[in-house]
Protein backbone atom coordinates (compact mmCIF):
# COMPACT_ATOMS: atom_id res chain seq x y z
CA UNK A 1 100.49 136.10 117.63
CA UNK A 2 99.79 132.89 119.16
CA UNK A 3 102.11 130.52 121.68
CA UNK A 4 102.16 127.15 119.70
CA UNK A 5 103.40 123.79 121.13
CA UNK A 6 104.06 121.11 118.54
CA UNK A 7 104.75 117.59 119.52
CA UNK A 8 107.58 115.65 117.22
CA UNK A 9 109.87 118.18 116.24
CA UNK A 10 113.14 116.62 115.02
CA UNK A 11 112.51 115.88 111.81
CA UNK A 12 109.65 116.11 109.29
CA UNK A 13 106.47 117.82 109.50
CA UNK A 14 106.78 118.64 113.25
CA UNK A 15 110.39 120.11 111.63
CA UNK A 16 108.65 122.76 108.84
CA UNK A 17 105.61 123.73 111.20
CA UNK A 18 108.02 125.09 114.24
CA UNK A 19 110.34 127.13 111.46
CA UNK A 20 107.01 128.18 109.71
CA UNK A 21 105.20 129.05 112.51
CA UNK A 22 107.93 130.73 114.32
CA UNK A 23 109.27 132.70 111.09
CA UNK A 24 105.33 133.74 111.02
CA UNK A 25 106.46 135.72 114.34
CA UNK A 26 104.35 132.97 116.41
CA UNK A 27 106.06 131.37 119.74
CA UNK A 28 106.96 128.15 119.26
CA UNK A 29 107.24 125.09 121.93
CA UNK A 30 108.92 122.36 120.14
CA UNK A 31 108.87 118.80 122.01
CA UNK A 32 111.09 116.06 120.83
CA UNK A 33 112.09 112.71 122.56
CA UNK A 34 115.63 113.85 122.32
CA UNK A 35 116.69 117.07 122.00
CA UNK A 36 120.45 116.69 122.31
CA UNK A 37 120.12 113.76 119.46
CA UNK A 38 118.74 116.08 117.01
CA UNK A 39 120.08 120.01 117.24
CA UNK A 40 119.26 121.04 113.52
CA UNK A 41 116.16 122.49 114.91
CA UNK A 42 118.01 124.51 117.57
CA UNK A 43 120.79 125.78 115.73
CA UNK A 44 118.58 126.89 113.10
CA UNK A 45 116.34 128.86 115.75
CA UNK A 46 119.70 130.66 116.98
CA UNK A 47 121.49 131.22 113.58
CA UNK A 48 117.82 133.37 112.95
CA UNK A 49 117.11 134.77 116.52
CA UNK A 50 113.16 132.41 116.23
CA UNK A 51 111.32 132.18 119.17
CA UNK A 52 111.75 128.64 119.36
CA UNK A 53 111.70 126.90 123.02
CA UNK A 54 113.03 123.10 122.90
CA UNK A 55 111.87 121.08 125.29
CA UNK A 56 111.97 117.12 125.87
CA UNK A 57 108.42 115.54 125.58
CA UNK A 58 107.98 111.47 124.69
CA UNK A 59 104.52 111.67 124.14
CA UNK A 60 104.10 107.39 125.04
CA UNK A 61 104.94 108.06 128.96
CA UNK A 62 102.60 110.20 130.85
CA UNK A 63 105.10 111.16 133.10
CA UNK A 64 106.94 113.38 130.34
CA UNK A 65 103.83 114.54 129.61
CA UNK A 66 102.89 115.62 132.96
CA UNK A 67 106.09 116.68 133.49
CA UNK A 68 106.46 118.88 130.07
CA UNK A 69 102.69 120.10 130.15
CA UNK A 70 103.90 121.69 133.89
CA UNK A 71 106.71 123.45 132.78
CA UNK A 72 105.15 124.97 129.72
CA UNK A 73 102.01 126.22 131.84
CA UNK A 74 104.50 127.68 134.62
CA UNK A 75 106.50 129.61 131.72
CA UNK A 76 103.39 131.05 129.46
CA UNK A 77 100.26 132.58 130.72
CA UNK A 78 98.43 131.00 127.60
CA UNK A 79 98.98 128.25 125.24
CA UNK A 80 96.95 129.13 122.32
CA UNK A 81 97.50 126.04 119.90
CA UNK A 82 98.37 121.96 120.48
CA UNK A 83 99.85 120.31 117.08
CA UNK A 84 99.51 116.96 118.13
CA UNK A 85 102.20 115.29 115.31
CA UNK A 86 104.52 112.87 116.86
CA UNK A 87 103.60 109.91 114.97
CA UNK A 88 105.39 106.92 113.62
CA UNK A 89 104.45 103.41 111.33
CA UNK A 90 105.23 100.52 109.39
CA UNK A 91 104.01 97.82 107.29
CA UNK A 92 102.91 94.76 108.02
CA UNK A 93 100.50 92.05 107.00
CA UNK A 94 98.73 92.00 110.41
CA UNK A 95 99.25 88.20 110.50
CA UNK A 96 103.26 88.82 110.15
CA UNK A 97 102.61 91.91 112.83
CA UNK A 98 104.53 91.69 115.83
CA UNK A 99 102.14 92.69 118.71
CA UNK A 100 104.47 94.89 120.23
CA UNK A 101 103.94 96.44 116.42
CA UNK A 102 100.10 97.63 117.13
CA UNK A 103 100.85 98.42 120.80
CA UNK A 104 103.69 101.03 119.94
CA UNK A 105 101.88 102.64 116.83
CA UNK A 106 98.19 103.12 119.04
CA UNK A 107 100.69 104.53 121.80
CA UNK A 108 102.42 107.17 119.40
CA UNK A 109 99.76 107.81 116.97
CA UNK A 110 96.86 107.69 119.32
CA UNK A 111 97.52 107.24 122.88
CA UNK A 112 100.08 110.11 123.07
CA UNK A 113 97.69 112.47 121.06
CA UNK A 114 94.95 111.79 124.11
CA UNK A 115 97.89 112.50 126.71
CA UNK A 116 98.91 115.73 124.91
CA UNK A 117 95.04 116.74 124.29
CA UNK A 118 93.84 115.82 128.04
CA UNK A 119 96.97 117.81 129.55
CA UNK A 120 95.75 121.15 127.26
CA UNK A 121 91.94 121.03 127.79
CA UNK A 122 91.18 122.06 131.22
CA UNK A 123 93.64 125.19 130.65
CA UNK A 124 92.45 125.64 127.40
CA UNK A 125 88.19 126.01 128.88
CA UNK A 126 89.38 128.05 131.40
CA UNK A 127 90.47 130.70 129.12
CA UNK A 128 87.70 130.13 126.87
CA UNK A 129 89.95 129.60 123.58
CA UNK A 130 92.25 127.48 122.16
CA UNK A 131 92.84 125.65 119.31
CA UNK A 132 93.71 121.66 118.88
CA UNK A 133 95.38 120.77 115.49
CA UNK A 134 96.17 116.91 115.10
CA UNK A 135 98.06 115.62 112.22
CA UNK A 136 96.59 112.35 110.44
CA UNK A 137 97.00 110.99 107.16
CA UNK A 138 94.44 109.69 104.34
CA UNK A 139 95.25 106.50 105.94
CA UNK A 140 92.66 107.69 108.43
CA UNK A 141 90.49 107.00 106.03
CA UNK A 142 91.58 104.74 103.36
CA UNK A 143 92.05 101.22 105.32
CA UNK A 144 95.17 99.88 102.80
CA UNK A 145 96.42 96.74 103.92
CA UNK A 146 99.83 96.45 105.13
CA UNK A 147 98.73 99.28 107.11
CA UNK A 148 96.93 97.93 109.82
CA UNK A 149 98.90 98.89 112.91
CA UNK A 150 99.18 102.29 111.22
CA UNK A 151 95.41 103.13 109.87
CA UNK A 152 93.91 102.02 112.60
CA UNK A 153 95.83 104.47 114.94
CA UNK A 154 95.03 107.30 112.60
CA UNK A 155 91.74 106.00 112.06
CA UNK A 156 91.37 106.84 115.81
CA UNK A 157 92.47 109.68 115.88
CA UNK A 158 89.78 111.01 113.49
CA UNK A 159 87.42 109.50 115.49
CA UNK A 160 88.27 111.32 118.35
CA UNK A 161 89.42 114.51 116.60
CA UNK A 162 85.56 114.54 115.56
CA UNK A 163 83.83 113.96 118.88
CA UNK A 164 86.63 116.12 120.52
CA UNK A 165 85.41 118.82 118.29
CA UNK A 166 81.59 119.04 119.37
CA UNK A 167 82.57 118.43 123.05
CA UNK A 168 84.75 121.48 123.26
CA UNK A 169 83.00 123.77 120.75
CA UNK A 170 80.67 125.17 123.57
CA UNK A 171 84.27 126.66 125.23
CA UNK A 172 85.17 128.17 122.64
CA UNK A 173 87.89 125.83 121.51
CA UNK A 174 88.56 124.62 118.16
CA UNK A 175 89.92 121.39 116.49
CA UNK A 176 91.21 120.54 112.98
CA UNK A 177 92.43 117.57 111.17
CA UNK A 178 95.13 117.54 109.14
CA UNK A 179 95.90 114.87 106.31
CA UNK A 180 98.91 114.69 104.41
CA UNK A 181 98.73 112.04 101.55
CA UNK A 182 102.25 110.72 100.38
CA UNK A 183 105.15 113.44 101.71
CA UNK A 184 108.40 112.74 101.70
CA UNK A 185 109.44 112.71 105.55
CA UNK A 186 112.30 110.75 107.45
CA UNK A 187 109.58 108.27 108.52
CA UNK A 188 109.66 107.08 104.84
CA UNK A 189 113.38 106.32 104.77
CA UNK A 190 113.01 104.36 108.42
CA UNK A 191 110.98 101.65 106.65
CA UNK A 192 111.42 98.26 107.30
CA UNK A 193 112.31 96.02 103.97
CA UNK A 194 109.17 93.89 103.80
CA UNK A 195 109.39 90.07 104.49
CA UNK A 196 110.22 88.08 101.29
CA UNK A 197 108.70 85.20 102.63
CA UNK A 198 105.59 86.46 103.38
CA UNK A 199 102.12 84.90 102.56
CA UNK A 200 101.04 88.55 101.92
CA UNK A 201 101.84 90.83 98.68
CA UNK A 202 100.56 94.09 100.27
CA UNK A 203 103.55 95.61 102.16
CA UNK A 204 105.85 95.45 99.49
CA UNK A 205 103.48 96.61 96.68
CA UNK A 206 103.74 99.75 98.98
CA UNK A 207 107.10 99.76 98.87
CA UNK A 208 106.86 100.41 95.21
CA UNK A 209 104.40 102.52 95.28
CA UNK A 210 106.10 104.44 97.93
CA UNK A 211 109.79 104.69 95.80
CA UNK A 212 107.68 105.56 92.48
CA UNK A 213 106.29 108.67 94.31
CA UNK A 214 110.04 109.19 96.00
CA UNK A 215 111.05 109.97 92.11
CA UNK A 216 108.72 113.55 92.27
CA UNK A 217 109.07 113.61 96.51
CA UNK A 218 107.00 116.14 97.68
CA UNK A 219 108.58 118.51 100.65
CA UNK A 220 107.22 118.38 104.47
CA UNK A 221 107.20 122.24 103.93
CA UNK A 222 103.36 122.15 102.59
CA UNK A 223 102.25 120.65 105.27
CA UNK A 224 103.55 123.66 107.93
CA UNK A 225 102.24 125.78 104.73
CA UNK A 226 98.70 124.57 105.45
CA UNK A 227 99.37 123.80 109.52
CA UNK A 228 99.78 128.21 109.37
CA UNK A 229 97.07 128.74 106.88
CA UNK A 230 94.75 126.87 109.58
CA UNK A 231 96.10 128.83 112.34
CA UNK A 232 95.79 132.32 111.13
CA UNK A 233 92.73 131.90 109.45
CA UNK A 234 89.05 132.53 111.00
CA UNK A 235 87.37 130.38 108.39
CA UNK A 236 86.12 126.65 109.96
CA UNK A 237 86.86 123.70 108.60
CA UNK A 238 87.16 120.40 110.23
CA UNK A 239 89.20 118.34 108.06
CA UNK A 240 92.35 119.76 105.70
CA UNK A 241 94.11 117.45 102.71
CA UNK A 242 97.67 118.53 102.00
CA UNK A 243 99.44 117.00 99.14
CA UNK A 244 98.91 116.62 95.22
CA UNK A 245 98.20 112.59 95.49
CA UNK A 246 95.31 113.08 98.79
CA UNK A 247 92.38 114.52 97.08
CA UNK A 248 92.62 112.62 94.41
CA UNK A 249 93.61 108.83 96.54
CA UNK A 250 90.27 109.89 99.03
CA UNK A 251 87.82 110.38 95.39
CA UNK A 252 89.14 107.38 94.08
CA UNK A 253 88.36 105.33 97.70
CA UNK A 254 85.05 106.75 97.51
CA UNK A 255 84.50 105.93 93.92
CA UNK A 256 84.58 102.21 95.09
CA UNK A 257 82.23 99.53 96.90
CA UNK A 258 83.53 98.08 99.93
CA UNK A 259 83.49 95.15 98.12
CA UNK A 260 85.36 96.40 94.68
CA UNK A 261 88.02 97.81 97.09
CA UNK A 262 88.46 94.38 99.11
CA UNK A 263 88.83 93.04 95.47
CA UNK A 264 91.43 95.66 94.89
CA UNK A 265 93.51 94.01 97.11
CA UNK A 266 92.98 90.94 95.66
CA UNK A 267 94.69 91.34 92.44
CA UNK A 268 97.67 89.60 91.23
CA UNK A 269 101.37 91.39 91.65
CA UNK A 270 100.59 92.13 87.42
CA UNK A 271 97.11 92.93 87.77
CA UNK A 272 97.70 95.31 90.80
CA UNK A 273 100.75 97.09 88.83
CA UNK A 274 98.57 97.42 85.91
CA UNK A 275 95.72 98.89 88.01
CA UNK A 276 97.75 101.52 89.60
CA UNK A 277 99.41 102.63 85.97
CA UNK A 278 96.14 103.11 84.32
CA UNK A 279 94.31 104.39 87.62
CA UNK A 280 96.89 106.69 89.10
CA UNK A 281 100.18 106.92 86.44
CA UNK A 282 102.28 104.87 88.39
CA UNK A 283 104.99 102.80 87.19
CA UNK A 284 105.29 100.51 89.99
């Protein structure tokens, strides 16, 4: 059994993967900004006797992280796995984008993956294993707009997910990237109504698309299905899909020019609803 620490635990995916993981008879470290604003987590871990450990982590201030990574490595001897999955987003055109918009989504998404990843390597090589799962989206690789702020931050994180991987294979260390397409987290409900006044059409054709797909949601719970398939298995794989709508959203990017998907997001409110009905069954 492995000692797992798992970064945004309150609600959502970070939520599933520390009951799934710890119901799996794994030890779970579950961080959270706020632990005393969100005891669901805890109370569940009692009511079942899980070996759950709550501790408070904000993953944007390297002083928590300093502080957290400390007290973890002075309670276990070995921290076998890092679920970097604190994350959070909204949409935007990026000319209506606040600033403060890109800088706290790259400091989430991104930044605080680095922090987590940087305070786990050294111990990790020094025991020659460990394992480093970071949680991304198909928006990592489908660019939609209204998603600038968001994409690019998980765009990132592939990025360095993939060069992480070949640096630290030599120590024995693996690293896996998971990508959820549409699930139905918390992080849904939290967003913003997009501007009516906006030049831009894009951020509240995903608003549609997002409440057609709300109608079938699809539970957090597959993604800390596939988060403990990864960990238990010996089979390598880089990258993991999770979801009925990713596979098929990434084939459909891929089935398109650049240029036929900039065009994409040139259509007309009509011509973009009747796109996504014939394409993908949507009634948006």
């Amino acid at each position: 059994m492995s000692t797992i620490l798992i970064t945004g635990t309150s609600t959502g995916f970070g939520y599933e993967m520390s009951l799934a993981c710890a119901r799996a008879g794994h030890t779970v470290i579950a961080t959270m900004r706020n632990p005393q604003r969100s005891p669901q987590l805890g109370n569940i871990a009692s009511k079942e006797y899980l070996p759950i450990t709550i501790l408070p982590l904000d993953v944007d201030l390297e002083e928590s992280v300093t502080t957290t990574f400390r007290k973890v490595f002075d309670q276990v001897d070995k921290l076998d796995v890092l679920i970097n999955n604190a994350g959070i987003g909204q949409w935007y055109a990026i000319e209506d984008a606040p600033m403060s918009e890109f800088k706290n989504t790259m400091e989430t998404n991104f930044f605080g993956a680095l922090r987590c990843i940087q305070a786990v390597l050294s111990h990790m090589r020094s025991n020659r294993s460990g394992h480093i799962i970071n949680i991304t989206s198909i928006a990592g690789r489908i660019a939609s707009a209204a998603q600038g702020a968001y994409c690019a931050s998980k765009f990132a994180l592939e990025a360095l997910s993939e060069i992480l991987a070949q640096e630290v294979r030599p120590h024995n260390i693996k690293v896996n990237i998971v990508e959820p397409g549409i699930i139905h987290t918390p992080i849904i409900d939290k967003l913003v109504e997009p501007d009516a006044s906006s030049a831009y059409p894009h951020a509240n054709r995903l608003m549609r698309l997002f409440e057609e797909t709300k109608k079938n949601p699809v539970s957090p719970v597959i993604v800390a299905e596939k988060v403990l398939e990864i960990i238990n298995t010996d089979i390598y794989q880089l990258r993991h899909t999770v979801g009925p709508d990713a596979e098929p959203f990434l084939q459909w990017r891929n089935s398109l020019t650049d240029e036929q998907f900039i065009d994409y997001g040139g259509l007309s409110d009509e011509e973009w609803a009747r796109y996504v009905h014939e394409t993908f069954g949507l009634e948006v």
